[in-house]
Protein backbone atom coordinates (compact mmCIF):
# COMPACT_ATOMS: atom_id res chain seq x y z
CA UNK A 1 24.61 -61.19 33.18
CA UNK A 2 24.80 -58.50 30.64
CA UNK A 3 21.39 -58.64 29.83
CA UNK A 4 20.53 -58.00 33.28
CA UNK A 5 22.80 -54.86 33.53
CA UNK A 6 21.09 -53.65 30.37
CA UNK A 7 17.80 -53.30 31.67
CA UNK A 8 17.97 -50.39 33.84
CA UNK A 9 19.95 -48.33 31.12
CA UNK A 10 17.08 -49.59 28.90
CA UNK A 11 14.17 -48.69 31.18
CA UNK A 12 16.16 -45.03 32.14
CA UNK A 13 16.22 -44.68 28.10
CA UNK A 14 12.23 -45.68 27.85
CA UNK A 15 11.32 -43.47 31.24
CA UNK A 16 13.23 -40.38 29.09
CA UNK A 17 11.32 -40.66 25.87
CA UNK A 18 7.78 -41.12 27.64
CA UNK A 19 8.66 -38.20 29.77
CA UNK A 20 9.42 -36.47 26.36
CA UNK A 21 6.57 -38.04 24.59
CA UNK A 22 4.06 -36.33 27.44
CA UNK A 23 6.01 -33.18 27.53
CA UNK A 24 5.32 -32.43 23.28
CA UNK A 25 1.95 -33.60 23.82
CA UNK A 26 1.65 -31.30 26.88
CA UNK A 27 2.84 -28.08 25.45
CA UNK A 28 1.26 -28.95 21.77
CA UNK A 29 -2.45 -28.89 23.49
CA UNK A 30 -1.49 -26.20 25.81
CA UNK A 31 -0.48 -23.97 22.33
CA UNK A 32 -3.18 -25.19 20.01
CA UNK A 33 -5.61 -23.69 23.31
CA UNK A 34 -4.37 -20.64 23.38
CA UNK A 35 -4.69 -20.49 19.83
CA UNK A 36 -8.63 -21.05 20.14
CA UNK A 37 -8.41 -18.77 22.87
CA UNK A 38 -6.51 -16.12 20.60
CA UNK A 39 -8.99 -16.38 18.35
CA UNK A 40 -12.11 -15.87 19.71
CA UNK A 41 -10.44 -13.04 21.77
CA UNK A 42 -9.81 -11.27 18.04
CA UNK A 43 -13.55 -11.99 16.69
CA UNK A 44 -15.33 -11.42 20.16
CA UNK A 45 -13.63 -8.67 21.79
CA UNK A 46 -11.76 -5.25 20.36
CA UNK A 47 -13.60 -1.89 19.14
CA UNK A 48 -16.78 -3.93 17.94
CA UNK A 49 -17.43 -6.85 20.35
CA UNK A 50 -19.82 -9.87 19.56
CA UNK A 51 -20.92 -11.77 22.25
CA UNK A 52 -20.75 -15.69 22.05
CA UNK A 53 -24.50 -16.22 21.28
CA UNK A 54 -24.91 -13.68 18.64
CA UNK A 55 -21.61 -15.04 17.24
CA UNK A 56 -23.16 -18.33 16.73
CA UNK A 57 -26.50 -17.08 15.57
CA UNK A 58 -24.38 -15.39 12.57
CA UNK A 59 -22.10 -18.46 11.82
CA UNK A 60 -25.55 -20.12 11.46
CA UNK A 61 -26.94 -17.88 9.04
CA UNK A 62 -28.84 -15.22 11.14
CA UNK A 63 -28.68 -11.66 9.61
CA UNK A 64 -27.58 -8.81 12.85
CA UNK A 65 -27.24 -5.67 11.28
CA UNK A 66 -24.39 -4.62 11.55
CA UNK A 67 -22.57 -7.45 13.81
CA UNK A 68 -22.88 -9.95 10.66
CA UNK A 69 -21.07 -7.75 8.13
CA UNK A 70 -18.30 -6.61 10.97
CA UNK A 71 -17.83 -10.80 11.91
CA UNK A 72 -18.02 -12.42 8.30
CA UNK A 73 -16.28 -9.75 6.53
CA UNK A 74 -13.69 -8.45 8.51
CA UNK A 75 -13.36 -10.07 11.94
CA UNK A 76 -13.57 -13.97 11.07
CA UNK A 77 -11.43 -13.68 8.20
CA UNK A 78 -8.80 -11.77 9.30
CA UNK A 79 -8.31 -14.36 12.45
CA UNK A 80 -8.45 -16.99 10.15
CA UNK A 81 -5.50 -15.35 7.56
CA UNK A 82 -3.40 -14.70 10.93
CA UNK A 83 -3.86 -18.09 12.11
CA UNK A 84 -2.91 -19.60 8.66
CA UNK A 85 -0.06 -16.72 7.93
CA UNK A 86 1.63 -17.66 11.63
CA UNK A 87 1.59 -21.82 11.08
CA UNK A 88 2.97 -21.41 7.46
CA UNK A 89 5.86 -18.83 8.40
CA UNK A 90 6.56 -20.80 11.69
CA UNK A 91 6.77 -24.15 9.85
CA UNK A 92 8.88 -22.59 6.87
CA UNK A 93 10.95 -20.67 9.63
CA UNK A 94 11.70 -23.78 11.69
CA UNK A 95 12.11 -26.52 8.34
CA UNK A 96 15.19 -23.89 7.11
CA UNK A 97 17.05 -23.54 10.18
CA UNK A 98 16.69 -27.07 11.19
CA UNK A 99 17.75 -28.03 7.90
CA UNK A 100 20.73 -25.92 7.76
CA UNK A 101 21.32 -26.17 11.41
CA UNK A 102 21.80 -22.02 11.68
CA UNK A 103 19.21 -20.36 13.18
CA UNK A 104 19.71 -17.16 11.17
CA UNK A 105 18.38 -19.75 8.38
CA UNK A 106 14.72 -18.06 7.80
CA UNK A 107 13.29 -17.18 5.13
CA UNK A 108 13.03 -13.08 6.36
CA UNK A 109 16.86 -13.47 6.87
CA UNK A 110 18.44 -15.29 3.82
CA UNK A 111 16.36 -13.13 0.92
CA UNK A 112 12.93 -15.36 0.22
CA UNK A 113 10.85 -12.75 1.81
CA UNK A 114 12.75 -9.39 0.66
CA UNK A 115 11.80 -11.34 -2.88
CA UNK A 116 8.66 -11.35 -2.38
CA UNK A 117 8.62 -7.68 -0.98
CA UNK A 118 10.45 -6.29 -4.38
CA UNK A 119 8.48 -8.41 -6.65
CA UNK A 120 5.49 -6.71 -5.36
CA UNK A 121 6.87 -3.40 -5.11
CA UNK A 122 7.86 -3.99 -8.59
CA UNK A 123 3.81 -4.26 -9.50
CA UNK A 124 2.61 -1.86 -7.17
CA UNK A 125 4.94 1.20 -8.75
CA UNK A 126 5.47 -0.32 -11.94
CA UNK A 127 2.69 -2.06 -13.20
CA UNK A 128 -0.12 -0.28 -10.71
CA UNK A 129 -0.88 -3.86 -9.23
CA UNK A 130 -3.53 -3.85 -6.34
CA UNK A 131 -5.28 -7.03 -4.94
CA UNK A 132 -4.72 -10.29 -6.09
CA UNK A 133 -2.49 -9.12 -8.79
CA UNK A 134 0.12 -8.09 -6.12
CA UNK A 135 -0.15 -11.43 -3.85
CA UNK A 136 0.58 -13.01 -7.46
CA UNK A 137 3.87 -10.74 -8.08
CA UNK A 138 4.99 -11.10 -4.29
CA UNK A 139 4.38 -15.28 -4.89
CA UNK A 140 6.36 -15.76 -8.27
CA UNK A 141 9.24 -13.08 -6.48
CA UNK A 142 9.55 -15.36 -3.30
CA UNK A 143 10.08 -18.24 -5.64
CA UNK A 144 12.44 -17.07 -8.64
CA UNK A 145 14.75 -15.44 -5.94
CA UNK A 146 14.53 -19.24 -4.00
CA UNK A 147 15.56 -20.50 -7.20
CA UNK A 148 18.63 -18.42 -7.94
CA UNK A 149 19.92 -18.58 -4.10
CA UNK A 150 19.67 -22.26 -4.62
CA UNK A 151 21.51 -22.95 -8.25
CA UNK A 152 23.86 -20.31 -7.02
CA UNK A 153 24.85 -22.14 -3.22
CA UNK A 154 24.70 -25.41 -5.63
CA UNK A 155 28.68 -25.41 -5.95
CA UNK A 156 29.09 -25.70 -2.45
CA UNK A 157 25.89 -28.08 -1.58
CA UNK A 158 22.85 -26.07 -1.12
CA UNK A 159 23.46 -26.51 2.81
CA UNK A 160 24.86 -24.07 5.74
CA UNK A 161 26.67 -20.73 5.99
CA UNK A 162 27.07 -21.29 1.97
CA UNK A 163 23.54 -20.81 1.15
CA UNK A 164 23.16 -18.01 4.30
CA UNK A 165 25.68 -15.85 2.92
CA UNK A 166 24.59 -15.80 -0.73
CA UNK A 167 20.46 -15.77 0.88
CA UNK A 168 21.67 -12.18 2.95
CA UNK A 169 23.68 -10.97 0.04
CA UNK A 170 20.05 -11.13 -2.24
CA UNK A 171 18.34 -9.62 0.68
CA UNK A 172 20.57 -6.81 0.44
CA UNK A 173 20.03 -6.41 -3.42
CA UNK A 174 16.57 -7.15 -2.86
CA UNK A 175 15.88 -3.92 -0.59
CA UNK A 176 18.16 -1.53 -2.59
CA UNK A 177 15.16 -2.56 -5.01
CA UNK A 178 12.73 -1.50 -2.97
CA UNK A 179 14.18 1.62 -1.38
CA UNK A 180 15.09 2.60 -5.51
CA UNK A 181 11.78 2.35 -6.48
CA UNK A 182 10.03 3.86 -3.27
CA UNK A 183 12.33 6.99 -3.89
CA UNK A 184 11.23 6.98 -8.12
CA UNK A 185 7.32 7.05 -7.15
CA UNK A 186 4.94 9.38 -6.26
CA UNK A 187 3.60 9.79 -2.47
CA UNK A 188 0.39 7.98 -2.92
CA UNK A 189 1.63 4.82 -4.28
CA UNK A 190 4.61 4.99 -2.35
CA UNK A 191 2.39 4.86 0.98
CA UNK A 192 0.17 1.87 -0.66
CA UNK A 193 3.49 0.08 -1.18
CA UNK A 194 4.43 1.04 2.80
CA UNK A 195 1.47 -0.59 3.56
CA UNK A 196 2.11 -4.29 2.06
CA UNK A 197 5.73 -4.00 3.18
CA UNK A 198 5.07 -3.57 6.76
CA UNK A 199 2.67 -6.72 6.79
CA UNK A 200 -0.88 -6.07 7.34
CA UNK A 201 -3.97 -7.79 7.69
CA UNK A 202 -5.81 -4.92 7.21
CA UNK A 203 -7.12 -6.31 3.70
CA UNK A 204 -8.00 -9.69 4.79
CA UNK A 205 -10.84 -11.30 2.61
CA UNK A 206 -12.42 -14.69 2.23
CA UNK A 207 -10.39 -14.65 -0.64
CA UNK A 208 -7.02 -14.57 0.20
CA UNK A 209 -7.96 -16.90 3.27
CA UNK A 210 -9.27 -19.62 0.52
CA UNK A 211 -5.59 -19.26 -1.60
CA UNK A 212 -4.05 -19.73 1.76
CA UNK A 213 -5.95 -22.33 2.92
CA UNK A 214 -5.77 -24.09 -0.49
CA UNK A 215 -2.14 -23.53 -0.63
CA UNK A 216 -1.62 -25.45 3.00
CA UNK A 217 -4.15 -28.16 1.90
CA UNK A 218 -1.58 -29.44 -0.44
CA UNK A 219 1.76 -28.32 1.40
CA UNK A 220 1.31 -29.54 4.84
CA UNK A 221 0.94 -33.13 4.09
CA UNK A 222 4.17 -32.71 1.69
CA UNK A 223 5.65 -30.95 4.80
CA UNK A 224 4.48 -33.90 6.94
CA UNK A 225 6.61 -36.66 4.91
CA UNK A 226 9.29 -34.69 4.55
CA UNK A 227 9.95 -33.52 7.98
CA UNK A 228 10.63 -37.22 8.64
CA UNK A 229 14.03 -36.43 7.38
CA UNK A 230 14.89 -33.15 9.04
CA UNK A 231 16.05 -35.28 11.93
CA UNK A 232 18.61 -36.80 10.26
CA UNK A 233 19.77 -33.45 8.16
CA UNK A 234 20.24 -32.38 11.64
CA UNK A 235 23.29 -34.87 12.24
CA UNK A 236 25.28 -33.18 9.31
CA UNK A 237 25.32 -34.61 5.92
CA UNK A 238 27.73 -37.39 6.61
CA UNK A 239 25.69 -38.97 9.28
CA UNK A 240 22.38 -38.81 7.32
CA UNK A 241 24.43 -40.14 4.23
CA UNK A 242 25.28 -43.21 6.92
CA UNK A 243 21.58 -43.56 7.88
CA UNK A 244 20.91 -44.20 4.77
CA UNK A 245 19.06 -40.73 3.56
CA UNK A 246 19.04 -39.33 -0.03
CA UNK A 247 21.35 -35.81 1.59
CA UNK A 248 20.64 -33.97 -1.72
CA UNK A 249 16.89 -34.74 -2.62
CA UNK A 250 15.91 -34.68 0.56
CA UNK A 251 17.35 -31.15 1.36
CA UNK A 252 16.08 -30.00 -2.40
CA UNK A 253 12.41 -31.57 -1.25
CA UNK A 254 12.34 -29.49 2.33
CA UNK A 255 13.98 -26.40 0.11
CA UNK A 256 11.00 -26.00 -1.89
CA UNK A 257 8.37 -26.91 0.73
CA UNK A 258 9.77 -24.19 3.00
CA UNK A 259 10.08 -21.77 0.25
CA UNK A 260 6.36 -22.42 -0.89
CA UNK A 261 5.17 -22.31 2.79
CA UNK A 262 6.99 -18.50 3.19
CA UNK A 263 6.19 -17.18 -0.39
CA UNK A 264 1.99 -18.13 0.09
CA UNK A 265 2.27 -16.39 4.01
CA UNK A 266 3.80 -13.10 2.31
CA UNK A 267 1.60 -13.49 -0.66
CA UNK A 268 -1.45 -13.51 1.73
CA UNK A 269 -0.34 -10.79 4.37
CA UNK A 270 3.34 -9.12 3.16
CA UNK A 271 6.65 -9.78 4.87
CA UNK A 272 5.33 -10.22 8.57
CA UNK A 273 8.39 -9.99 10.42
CA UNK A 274 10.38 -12.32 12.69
CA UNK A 275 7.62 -15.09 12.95
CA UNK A 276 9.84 -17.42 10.75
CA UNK A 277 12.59 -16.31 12.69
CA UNK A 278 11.06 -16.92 16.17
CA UNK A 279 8.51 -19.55 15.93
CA UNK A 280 11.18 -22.49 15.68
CA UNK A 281 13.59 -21.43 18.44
CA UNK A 282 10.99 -20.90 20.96
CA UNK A 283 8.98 -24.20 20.07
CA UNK A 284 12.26 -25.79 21.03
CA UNK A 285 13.23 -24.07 23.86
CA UNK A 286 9.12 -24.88 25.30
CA UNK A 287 9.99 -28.57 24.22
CA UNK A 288 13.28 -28.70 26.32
CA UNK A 289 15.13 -28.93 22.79
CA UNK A 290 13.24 -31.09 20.50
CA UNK A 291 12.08 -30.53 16.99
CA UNK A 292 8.36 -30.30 16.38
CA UNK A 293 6.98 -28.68 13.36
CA UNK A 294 3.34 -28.81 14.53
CA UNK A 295 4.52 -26.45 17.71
CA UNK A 296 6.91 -24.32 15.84
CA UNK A 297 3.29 -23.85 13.85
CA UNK A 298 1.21 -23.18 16.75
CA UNK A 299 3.79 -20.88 18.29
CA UNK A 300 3.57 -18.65 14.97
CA UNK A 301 -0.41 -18.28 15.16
CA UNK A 302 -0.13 -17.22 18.57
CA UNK A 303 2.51 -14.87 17.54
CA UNK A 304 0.36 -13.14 14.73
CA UNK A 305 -3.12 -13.35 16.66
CA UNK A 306 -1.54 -11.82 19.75
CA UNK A 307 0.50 -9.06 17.81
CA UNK A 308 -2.60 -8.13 15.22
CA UNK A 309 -4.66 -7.87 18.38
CA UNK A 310 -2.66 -5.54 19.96
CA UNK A 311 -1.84 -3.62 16.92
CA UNK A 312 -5.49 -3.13 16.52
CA UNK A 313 -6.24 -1.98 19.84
CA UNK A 314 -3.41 -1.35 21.80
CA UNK A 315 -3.61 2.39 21.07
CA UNK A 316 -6.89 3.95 20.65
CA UNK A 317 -8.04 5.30 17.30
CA UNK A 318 -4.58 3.50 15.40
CA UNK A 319 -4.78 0.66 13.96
CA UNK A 320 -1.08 -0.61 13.14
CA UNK A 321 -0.06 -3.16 11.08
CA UNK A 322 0.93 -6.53 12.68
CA UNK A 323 4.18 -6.46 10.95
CA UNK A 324 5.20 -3.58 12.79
CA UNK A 325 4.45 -5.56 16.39
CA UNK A 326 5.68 -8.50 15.19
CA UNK A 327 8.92 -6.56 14.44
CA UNK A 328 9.33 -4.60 17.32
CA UNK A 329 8.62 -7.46 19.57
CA UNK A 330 11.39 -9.80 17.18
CA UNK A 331 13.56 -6.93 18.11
CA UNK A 332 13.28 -7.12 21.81
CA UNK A 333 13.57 -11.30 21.96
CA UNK A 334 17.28 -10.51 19.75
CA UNK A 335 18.28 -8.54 22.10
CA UNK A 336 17.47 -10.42 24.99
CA UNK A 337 19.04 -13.52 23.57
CA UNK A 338 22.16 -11.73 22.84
CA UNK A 339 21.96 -10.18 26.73
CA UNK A 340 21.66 -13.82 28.00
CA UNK A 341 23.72 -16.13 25.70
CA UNK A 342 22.62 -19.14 27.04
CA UNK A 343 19.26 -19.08 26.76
């Protein structure tokens, strides 16, 4: 008899999770098209447009004048740094406030990005760092100030408002930095540093899309194996203790995959704002609530594409940074979440 009154609560649980199952793998291939569509809009279309054809005549080889240099050296590798900068920041983003279960957790809110944004001030005033040399300072400043936020949460478990609190309080040290040194320098370098801070593509090359690219060959499959456990960090530490999880390493493992993720995206493009910060919450609220790292991914290279588009054409003869679209429109979804608490 019970048996028989178990199977339509079992078949209402199995309906729920195929309906779920179709619904991730719905909005997943919806995102990852208008990510392909995103990105041919950026190569094809703007103030120099390629049409399809010549596009693949220059992928396979063919010399345009003119249209080749424009595609391979500024157009395709610029879509390709926005599209890698938007799935590392909205996988780091969403792995910190899952993990932490705050969604102020990200890594432009609790110090790992204003880090990276002193560190490479630091070179760029200092030490009269340009290129490479400042993606390297901005790197090893994401990940020394990750360090010290960490040993200095430990006391209290390197989990929740603990670990917020003492992540803003860097952030705050972290820009008195940078304001300090902006106001020590001379005009020139002070607008180079300007530049970097705001987040810009506008210095995309093939070879800060291969560091990138290299950088996510060996993180994402970490990220991959470790999400597995972000589900259960999500239940509080006492729960996941009861599943049977490793609470500390596991948290330490997703720490430093997270941190690595943000510190290469700055490294590659500066502090692009509010793509950590947004990707993950509307991910979730497109998958009616559940965690998925690939969307919260997806969602961030939309983000970027969309916003470097428009910052690049939206008004005619200025090109602005996409950190400065990204921010303003990071601006507008706070407020309207804080208009509509519900949401």
């Amino acid at each position: 008899m019970s048996a028989l009154l178990d199977r339509p609560a079992t078949a209402a649980v199995t309906s729920a999770r195929h309906k779920s199952t179709r619904r991730i793998r719905t909005v997943t291939a919806a995102l990852a098209g208008a990510v392909v569509l995103l990105f041919a809009v950026s190569i094809l279309l703007g103030t120099y447009t390629v049409t399809i054809p010549d596009f693949f005549r220059i992928l396979g080889g063919e010399q345009i004048p003119g249209a080749t240099y424009i595609v391979m050296e500024s157009k395709l590798p610029r879509a390709v740094i926005a599209v890698l900068v938007g799935a590392a920041l909205g996988i780091a983003g969403s792995i910190f406030q899952t993990m932490l279960r705050n969604p102020l957790a990200s890594p432009d809110v609790i110090g790992i990005s204003y880090g990276a944004s002193a560190s490479a001030v630091v070179g760029i005033v200092v030490f009269g760092a340009t290129g490479t040399a400042v993606s390297l300072s901005a790197l090893a400043g994401a990940l020394v100030v990750a360090l010290a936020i960490f040993l200095l949460s430990r006391q209290g478990g390197a989990a929740g408002y603990r670990l917020i609190l003492v992540g803003i309080g860097f952030a705050a040290v972290m820009q008195a930095v940078v304001m300090f040194l902006m106001t020590r320098t001379d005009v020139r370098t002070a607008s180079q540093a300007l530049v970097w801070l705001n987040g810009s593509l506008n210095s995309a090359g093939w070879d800060r899309a291969g560091a990138l690219a290299l950088a996510l060959l060996v993180l994402l499959p970490a990220t991959a194996v470790l999400g597995r456990q972000l589900r259960g960090l999500e239940l509080g530490d006492d729960t996941a203790a009861g599943l049977g999880m490793r609470v500390e390493a596991s948290r330490l493992g997703l720490l430093i995959t997270g941190v690595a993720l943000a510190a290469a995206a700055t490294a590659a493009a500066g502090p692009v704002a509010f793509i950590a910060f947004l990707s993950g919450p509307i991910a979730r609220r497109l998958l009616g609530g559940r965690l998925s790292l690939a969307a919260s991914a997806l969602v961030g290279a939309v983000i970027v594409l969309a916003a470097d588009f428009a910052g690049a054409n939206l008004v005619p003869g200025v090109s602005l940074p996409v950190g400065v679209v990204t921010g303003a429109l990071g601006a507008l979804s706070c407020c309207g979440c804080w208009s509509h608490p519900t949401a």
